[in-house]
C-alpha atoms as a PDB file:
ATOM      1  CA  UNK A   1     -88.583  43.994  37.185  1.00  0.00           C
ATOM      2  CA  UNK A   2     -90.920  41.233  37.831  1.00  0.00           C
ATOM      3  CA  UNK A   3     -94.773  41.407  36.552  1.00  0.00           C
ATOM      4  CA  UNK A   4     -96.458  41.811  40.236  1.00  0.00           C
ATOM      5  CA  UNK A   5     -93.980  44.961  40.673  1.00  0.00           C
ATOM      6  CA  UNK A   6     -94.671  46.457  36.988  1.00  0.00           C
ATOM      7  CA  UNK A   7     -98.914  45.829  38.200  1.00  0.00           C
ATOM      8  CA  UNK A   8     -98.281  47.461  41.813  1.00  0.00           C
ATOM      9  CA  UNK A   9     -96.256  50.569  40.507  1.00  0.00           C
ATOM     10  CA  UNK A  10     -99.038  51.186  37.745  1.00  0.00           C
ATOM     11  CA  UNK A  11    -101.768  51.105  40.548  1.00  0.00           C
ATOM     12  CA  UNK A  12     -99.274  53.424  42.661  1.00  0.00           C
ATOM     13  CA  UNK A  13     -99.235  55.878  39.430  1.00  0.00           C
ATOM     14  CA  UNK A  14    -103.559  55.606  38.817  1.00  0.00           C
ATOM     15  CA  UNK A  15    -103.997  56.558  42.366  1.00  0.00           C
ATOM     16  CA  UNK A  16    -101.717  59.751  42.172  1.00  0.00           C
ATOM     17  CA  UNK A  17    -103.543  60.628  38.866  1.00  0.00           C
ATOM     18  CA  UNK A  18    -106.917  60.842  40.675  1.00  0.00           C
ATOM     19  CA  UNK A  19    -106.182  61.195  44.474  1.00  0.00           C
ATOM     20  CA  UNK A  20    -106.567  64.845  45.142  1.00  0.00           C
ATOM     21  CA  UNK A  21    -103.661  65.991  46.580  1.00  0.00           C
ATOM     22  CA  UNK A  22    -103.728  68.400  49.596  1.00  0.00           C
ATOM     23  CA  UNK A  23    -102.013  68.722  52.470  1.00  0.00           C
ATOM     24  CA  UNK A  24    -105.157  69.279  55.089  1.00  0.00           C
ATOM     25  CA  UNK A  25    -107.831  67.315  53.642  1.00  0.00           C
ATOM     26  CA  UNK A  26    -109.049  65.089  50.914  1.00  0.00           C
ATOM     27  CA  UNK A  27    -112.040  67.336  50.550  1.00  0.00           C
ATOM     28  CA  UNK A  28    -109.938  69.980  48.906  1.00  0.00           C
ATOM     29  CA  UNK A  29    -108.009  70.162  45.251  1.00  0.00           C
ATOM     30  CA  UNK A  30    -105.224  72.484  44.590  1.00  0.00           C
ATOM     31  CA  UNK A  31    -104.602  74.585  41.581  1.00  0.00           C
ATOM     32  CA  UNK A  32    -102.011  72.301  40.569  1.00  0.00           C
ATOM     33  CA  UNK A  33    -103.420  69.286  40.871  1.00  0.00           C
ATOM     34  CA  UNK A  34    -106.872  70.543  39.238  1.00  0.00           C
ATOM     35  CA  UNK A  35    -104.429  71.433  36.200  1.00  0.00           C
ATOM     36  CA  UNK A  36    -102.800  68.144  35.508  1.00  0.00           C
ATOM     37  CA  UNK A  37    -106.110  66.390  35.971  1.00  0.00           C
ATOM     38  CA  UNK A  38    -108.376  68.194  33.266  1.00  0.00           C
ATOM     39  CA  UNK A  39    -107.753  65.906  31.042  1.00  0.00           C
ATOM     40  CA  UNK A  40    -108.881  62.757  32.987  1.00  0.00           C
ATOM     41  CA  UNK A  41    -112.288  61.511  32.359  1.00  0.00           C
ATOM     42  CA  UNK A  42    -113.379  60.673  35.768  1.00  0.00           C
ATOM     43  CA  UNK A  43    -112.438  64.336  36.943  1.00  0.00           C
ATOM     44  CA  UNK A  44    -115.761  66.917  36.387  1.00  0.00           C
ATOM     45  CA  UNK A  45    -115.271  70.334  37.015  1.00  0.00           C
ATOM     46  CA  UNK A  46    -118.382  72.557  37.536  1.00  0.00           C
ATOM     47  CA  UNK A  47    -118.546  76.277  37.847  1.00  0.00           C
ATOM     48  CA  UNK A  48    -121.002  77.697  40.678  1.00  0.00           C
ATOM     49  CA  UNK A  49    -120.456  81.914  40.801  1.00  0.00           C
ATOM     50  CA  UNK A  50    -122.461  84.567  41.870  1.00  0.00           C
ATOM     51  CA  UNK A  51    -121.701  87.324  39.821  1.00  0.00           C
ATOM     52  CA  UNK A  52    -123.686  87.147  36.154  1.00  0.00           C
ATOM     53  CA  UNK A  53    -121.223  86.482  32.603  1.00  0.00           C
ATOM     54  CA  UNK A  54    -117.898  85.314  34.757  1.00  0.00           C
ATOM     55  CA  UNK A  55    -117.956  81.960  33.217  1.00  0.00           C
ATOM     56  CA  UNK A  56    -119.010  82.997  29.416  1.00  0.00           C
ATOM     57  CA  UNK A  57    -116.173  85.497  30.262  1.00  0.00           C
ATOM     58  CA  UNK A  58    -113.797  82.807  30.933  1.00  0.00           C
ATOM     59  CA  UNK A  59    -113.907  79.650  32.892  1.00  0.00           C
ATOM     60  CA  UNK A  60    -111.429  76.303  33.515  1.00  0.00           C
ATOM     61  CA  UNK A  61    -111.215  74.109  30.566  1.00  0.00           C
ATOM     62  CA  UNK A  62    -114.183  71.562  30.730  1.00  0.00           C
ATOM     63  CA  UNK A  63    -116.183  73.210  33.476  1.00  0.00           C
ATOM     64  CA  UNK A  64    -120.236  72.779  33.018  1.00  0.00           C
ATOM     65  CA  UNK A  65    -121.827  76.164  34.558  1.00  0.00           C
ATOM     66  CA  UNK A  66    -124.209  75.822  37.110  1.00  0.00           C
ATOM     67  CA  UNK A  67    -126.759  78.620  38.391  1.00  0.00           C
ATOM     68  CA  UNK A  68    -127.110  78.859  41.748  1.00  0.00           C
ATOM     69  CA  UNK A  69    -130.223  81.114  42.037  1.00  0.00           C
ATOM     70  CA  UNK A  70    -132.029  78.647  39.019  1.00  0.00           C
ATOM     71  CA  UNK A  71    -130.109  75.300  39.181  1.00  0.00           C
ATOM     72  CA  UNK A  72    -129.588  74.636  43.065  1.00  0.00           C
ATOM     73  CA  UNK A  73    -132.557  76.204  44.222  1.00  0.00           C
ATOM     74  CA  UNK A  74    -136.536  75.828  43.837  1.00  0.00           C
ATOM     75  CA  UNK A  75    -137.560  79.375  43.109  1.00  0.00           C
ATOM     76  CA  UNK A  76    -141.095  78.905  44.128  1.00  0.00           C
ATOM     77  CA  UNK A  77    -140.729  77.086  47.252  1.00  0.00           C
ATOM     78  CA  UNK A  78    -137.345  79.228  48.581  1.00  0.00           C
ATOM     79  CA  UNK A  79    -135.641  75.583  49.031  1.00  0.00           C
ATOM     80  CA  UNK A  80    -132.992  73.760  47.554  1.00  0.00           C
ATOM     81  CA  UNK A  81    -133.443  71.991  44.001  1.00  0.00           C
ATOM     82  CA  UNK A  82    -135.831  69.281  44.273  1.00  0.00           C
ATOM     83  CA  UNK A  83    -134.663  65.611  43.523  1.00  0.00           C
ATOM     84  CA  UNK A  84    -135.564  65.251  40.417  1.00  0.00           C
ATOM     85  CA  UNK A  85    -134.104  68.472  39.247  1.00  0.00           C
ATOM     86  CA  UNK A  86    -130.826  67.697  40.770  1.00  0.00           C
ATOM     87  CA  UNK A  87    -130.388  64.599  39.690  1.00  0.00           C
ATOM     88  CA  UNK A  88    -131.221  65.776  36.035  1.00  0.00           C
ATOM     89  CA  UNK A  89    -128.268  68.748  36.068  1.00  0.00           C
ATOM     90  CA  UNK A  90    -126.271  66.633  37.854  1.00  0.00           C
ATOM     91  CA  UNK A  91    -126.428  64.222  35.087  1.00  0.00           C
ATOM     92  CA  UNK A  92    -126.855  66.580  32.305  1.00  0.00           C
ATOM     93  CA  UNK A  93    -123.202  68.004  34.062  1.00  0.00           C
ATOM     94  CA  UNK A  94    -121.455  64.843  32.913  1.00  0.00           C
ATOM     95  CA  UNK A  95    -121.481  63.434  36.799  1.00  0.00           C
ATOM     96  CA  UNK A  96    -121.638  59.734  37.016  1.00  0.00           C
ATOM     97  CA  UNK A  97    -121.392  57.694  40.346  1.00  0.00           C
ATOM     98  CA  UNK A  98    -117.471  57.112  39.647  1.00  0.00           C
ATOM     99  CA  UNK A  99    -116.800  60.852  39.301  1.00  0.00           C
ATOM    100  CA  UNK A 100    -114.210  63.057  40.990  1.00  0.00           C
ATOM    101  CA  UNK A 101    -116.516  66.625  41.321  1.00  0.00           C
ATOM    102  CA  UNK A 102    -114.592  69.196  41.280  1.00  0.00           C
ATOM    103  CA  UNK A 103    -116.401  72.317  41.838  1.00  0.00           C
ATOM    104  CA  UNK A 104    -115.357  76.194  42.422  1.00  0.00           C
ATOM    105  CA  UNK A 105    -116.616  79.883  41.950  1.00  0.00           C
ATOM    106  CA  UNK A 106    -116.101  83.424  42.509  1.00  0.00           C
ATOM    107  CA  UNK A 107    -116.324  85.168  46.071  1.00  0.00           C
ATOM    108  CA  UNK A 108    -113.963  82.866  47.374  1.00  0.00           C
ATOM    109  CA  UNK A 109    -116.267  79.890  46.779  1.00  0.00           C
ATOM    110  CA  UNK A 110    -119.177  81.239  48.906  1.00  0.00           C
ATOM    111  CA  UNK A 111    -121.363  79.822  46.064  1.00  0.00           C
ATOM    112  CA  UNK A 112    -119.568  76.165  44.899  1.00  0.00           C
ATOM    113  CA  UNK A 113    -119.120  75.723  48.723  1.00  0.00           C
ATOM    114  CA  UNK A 114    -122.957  76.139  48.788  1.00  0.00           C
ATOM    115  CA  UNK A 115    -123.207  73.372  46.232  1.00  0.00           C
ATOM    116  CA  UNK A 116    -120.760  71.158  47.488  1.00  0.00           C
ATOM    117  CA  UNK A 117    -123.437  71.440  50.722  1.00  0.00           C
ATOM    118  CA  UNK A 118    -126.412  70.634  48.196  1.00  0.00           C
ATOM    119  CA  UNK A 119    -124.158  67.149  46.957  1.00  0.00           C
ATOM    120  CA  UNK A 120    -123.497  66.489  50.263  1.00  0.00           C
ATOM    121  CA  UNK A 121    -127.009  66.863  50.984  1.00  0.00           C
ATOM    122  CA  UNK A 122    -128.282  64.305  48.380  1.00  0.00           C
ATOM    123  CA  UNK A 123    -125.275  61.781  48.664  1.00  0.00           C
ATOM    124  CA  UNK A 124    -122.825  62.666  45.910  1.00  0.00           C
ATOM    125  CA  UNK A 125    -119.547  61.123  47.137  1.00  0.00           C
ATOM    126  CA  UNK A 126    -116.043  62.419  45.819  1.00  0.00           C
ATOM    127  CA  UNK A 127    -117.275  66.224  45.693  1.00  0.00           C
ATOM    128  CA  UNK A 128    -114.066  68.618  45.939  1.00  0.00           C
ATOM    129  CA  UNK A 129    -113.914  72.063  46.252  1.00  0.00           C
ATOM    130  CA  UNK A 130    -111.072  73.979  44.469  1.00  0.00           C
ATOM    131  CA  UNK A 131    -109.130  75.472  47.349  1.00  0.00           C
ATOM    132  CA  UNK A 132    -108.814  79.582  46.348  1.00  0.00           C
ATOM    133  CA  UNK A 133    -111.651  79.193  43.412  1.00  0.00           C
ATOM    134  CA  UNK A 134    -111.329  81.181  40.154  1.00  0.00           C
ATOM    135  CA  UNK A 135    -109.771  83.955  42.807  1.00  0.00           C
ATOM    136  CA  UNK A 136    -106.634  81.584  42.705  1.00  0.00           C
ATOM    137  CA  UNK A 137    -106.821  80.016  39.288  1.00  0.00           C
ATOM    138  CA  UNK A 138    -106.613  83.310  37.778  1.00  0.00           C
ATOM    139  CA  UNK A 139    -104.080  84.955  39.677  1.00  0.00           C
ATOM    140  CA  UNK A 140    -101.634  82.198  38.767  1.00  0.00           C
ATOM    141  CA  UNK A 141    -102.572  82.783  34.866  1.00  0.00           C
ATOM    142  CA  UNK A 142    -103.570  79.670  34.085  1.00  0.00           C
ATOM    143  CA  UNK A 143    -105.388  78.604  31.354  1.00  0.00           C
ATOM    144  CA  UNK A 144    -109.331  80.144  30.969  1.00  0.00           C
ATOM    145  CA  UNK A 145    -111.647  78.978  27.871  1.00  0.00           C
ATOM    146  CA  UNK A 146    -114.696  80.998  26.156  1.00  0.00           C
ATOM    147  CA  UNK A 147    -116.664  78.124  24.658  1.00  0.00           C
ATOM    148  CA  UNK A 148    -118.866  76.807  27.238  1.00  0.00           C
ATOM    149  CA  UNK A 149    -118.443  72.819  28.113  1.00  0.00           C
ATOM    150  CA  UNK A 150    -121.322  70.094  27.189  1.00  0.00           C
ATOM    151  CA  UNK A 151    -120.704  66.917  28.295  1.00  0.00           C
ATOM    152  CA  UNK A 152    -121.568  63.264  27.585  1.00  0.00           C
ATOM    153  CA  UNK A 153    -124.431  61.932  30.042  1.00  0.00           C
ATOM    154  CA  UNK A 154    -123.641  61.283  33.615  1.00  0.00           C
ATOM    155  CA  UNK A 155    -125.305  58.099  35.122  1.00  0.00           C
ATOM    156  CA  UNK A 156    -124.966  59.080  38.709  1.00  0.00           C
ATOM    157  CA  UNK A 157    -128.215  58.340  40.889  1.00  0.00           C
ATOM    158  CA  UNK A 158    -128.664  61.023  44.446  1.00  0.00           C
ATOM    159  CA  UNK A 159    -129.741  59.727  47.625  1.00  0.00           C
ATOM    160  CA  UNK A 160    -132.779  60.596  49.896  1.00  0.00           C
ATOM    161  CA  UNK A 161    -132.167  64.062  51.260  1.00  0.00           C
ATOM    162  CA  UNK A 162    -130.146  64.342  54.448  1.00  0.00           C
ATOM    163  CA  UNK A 163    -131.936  66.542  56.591  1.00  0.00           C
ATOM    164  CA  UNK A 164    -129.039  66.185  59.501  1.00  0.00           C
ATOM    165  CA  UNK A 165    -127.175  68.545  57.494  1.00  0.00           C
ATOM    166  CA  UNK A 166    -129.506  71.050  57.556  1.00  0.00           C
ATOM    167  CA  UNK A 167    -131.364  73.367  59.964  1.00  0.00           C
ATOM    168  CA  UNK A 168    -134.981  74.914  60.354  1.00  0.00           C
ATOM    169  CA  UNK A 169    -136.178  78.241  61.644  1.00  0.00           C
ATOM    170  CA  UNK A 170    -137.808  75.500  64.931  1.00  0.00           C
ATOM    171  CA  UNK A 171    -134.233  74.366  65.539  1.00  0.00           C
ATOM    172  CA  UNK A 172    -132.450  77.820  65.782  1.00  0.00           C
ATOM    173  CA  UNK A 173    -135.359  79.571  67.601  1.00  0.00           C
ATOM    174  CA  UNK A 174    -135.192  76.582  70.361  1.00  0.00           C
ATOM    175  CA  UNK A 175    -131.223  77.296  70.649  1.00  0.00           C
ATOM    176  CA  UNK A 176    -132.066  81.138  71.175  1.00  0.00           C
ATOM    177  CA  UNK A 177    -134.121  80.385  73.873  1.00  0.00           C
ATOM    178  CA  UNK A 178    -131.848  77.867  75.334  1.00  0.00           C
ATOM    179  CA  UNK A 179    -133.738  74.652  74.540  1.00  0.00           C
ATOM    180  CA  UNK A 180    -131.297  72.971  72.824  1.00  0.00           C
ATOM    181  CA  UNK A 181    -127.711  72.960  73.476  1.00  0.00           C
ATOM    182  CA  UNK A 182    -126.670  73.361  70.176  1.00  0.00           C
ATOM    183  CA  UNK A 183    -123.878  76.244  69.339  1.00  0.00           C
ATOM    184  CA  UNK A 184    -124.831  79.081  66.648  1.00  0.00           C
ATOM    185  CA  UNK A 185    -122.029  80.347  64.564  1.00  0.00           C
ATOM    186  CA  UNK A 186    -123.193  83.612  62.745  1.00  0.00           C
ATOM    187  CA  UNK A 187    -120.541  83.942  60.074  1.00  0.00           C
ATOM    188  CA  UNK A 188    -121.553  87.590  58.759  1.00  0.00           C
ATOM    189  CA  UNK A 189    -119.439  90.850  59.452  1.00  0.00           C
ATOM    190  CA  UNK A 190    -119.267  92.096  62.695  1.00  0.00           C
ATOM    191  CA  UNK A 191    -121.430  95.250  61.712  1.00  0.00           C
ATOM    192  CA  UNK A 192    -124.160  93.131  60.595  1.00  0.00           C
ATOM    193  CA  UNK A 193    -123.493  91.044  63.700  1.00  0.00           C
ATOM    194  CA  UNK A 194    -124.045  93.723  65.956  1.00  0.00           C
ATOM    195  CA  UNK A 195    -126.919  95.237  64.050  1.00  0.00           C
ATOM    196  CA  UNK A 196    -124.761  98.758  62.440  1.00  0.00           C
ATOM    197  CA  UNK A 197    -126.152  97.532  58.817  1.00  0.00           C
ATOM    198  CA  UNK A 198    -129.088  95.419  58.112  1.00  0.00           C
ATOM    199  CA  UNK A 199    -126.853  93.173  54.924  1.00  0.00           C
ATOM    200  CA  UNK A 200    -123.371  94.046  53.161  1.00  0.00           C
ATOM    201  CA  UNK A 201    -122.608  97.426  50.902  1.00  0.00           C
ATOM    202  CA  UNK A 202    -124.418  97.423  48.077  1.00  0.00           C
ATOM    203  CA  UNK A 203    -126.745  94.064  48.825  1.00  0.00           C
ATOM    204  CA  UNK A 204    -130.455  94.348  49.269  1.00  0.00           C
ATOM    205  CA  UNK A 205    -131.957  94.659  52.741  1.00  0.00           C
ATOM    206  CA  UNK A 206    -134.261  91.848  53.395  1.00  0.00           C
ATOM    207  CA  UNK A 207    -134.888  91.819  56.711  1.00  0.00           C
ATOM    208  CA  UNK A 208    -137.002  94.112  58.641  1.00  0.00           C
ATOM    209  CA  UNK A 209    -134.816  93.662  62.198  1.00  0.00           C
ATOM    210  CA  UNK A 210    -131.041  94.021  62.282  1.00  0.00           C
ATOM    211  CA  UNK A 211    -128.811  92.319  64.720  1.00  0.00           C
ATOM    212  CA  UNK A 212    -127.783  88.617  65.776  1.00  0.00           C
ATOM    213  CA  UNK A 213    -129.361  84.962  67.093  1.00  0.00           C
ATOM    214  CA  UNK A 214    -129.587  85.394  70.809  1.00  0.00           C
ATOM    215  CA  UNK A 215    -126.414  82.951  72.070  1.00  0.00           C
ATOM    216  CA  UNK A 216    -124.222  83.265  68.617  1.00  0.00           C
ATOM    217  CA  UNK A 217    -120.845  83.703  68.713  1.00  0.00           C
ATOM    218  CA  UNK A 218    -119.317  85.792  65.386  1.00  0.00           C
ATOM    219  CA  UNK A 219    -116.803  84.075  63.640  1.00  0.00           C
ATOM    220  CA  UNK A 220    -116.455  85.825  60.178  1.00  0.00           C
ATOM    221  CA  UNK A 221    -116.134  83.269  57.153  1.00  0.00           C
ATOM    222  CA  UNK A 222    -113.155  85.723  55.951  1.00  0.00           C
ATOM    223  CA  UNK A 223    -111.103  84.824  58.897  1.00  0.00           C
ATOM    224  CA  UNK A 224    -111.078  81.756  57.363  1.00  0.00           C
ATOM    225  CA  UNK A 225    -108.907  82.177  54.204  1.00  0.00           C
ATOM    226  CA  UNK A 226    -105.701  83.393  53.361  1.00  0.00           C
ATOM    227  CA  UNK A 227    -105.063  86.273  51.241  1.00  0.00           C
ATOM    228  CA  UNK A 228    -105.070  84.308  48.015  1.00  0.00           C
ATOM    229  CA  UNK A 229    -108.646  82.873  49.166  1.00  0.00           C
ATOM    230  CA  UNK A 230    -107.597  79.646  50.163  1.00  0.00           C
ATOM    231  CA  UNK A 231    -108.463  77.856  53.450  1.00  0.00           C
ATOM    232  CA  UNK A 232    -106.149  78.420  56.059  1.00  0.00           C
ATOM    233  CA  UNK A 233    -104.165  75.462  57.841  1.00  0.00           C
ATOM    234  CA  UNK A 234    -106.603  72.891  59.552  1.00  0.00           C
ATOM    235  CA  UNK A 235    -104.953  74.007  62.967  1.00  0.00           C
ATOM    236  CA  UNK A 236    -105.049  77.367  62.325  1.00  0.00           C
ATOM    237  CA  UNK A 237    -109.020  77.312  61.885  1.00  0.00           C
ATOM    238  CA  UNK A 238    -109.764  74.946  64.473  1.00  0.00           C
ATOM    239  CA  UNK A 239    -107.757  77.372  67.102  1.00  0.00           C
ATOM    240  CA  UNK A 240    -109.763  80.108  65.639  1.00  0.00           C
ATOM    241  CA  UNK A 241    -113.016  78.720  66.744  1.00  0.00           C
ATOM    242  CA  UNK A 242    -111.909  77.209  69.987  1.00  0.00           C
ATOM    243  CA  UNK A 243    -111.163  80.997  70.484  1.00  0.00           C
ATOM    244  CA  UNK A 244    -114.943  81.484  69.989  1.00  0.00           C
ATOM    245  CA  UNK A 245    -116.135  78.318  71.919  1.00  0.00           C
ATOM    246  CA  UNK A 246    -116.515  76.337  69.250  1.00  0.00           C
ATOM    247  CA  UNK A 247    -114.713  72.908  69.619  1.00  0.00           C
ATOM    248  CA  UNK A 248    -117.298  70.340  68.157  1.00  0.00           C
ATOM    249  CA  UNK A 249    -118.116  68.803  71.947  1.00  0.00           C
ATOM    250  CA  UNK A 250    -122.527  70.419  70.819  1.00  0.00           C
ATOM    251  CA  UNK A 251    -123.277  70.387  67.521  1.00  0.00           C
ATOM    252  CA  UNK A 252    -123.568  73.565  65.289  1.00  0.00           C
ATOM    253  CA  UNK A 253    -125.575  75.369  63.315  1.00  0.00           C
ATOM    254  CA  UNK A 254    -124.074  78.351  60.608  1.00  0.00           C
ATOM    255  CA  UNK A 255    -126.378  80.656  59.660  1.00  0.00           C
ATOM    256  CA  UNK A 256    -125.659  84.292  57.553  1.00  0.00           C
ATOM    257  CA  UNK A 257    -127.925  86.456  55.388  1.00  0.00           C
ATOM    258  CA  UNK A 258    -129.258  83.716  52.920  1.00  0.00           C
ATOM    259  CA  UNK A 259    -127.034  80.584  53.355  1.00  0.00           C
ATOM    260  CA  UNK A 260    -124.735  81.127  50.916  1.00  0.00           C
ATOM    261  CA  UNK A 261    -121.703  82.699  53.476  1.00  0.00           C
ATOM    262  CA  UNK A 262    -122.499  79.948  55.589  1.00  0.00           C
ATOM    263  CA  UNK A 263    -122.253  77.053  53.728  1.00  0.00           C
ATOM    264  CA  UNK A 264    -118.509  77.980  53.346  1.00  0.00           C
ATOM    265  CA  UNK A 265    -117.763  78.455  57.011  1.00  0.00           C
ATOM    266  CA  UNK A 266    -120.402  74.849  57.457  1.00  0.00           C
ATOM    267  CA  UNK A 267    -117.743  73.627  54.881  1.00  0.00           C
ATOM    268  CA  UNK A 268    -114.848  74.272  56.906  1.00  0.00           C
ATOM    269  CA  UNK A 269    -116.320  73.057  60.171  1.00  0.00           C
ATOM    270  CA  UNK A 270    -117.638  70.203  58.390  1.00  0.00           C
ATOM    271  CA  UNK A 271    -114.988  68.395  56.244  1.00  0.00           C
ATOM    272  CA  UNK A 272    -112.005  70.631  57.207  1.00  0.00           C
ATOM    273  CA  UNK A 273    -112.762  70.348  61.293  1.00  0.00           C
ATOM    274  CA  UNK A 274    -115.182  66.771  61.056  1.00  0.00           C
ATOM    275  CA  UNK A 275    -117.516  68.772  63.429  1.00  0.00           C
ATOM    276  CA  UNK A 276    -121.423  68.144  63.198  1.00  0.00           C
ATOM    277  CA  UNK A 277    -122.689  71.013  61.926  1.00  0.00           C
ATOM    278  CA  UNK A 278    -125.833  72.207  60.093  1.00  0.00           C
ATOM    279  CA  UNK A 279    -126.639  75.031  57.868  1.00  0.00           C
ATOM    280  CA  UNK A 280    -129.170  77.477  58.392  1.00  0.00           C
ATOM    281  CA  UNK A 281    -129.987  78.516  54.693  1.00  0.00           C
ATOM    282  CA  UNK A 282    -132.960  80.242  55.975  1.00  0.00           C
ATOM    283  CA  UNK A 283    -130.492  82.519  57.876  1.00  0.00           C
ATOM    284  CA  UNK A 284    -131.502  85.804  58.790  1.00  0.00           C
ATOM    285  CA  UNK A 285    -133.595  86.991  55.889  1.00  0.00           C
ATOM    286  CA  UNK A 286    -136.033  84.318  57.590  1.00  0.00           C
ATOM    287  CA  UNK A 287    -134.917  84.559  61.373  1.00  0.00           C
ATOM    288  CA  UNK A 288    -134.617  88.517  61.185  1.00  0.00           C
ATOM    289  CA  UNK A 289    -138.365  88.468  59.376  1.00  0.00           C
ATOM    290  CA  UNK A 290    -139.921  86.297  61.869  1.00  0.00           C
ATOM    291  CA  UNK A 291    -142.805  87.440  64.505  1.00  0.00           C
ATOM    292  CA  UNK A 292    -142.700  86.465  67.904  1.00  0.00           C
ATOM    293  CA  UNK A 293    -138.439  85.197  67.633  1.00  0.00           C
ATOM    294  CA  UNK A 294    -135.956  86.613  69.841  1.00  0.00           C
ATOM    295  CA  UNK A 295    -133.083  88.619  68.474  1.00  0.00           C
ATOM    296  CA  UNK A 296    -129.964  90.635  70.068  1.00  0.00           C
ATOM    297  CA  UNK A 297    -128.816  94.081  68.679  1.00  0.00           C
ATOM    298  CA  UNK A 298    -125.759  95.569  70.440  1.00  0.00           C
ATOM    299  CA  UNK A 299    -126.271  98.827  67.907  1.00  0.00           C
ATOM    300  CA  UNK A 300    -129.636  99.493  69.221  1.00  0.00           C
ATOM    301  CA  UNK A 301    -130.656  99.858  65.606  1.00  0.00           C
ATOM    302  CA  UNK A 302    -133.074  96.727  65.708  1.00  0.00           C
ATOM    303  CA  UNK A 303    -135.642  98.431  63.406  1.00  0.00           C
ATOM    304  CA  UNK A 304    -133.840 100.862  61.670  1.00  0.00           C
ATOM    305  CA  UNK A 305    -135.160 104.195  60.542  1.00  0.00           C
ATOM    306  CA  UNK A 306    -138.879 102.621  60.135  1.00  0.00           C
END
């Protein structure tokens, strides 16, 4: 075997090692490719779940922890992390600008999809999300560790914010009142939809009004994913929102309770679908809270029992 074939089939073998492999997009890892990769260097896995003591109770091997409610959000300002802070965890995380980001969660990755929007917000390239999350990695039994992960220094630098990924309480009021042809996905249940409950069992009510953005259509982020929480076929989700009237010719904005649904269903449309789409991370904690905004309520509830 001659040199130039030894060099090409060693290039062929590096870009297996580090190519995510998926069958539907290169914006999603599997299990078993997340597995065979924890050993190499340029692969970073980080942790983003809701639920408090999941990773100290067990996480991948090598995955940093990251808070959503402290790390990817300015408490004080209700906003995403500010630059500076960002770029700090990101680097404190072990993420440098050659890195493979790998990141996953709980809740079928309502939370990592959320950051994955945050890195796509500030420029990260080569961000994954773990199709099925810890939902998947832990119903195949593979390996969990206690000790939590610190890393060596990441060098990676973030971009200026990009605010085209990302919608304001101005932009979804002018597409309820039909001054923007701009489609609104509202990706809650179809009882908070319709206005039955003001937010999910056992969540805190924190809007005043119940019911729906005049002119959204519902697609539920659960019709999304399979039963072992991974996405389902690319064909199967675009159908599903072409049932809806959703087939990327207008631009989109998601929008659910506080972003955090939504960013998984603006994932899918995003990288799974290549629509342009926006999130609404305001959603309808702002929207539902806001004097002088136009809402729809099918229940009649629209106030509740005030």
């Amino acid at each position: 075997m001659s040199l130039r074939t030894l060099f090409a089939a060693a290039l062929a073998a590096l870009a297996a090692a580090v190519a995510p492999a998926h069958a539907d997009s290169p914006h999603l890892v599997s299990t078993e490719w997340l597995e065979k990769n924890l050993s190499n260097p340029k692969v970073r896995v980080i942790e983003v779940s809701v639920n408090p003591g999941v990773y100290e109770r067990g996480h991948i091997p090598g995955a940093v922890n990251v808070r959503w409610h402290s790390d990817l959000v300015d408490r004080v300002e209700r906003d995403i992390a500010k630059p500076e802070h960002f770029q700090a965890l990101l680097r404190q995380s072990g993420v440098s600008q050659d890195s493979i980001t790998v990141l996953y969660g709980d809740n079928n990755n309502w939370f990592a999809a959320w950051g994955a929007w945050v890195f796509d917000i500030y420029g990260i390239d080569n961000v994954k999300l773990l199709d099925g999350g810890r939902k998947k990695w832990e119903a195949e039994g593979r390996r969990l560790a206690a000790a939590a992960t610190v890393p060596a220094p990441g060098n990676v630098s973030i971009r200026p914010a990009n605010t085209a990924l990302r919608a304001r309480l101005a932009d979804v009021v002018a597409a309820a009142r039909k001054e923007a042809n701009v489609a609104l996905v509202d990706i809650r249940s179809a009882d908070e939809f319709n206005g039955k409950v003001f937010a999910p069992p056992g969540v805190p009510e924190l809007a005043v009004r119940a019911g729906h953005v005049p002119g959204a259509v519902n697609v539920t982020w659960s019709r999304l994913v399979a039963e072992d929480g991974t996405f389902k076929p690319v064909a199967e989700i675009r159908k599903l929102y072409a049932d809806a009237g959703i087939d990327g010719r207008k631009p989109i904005i998601t929008y659910c309770r506080i972003g955090e649904r939504s960013s998984h269903s603006w994932f899918a449309l995003r990288k799974l679908l290549g629509y342009d789409v926006r999130n609404y991370d305001g959603s309808w904690t702002e929207y539902g809270n806001t004097v002088g905004v136009p809402i729809s309520n099918p229940a009649g509830t629209v106030w509740g029992s005030t």
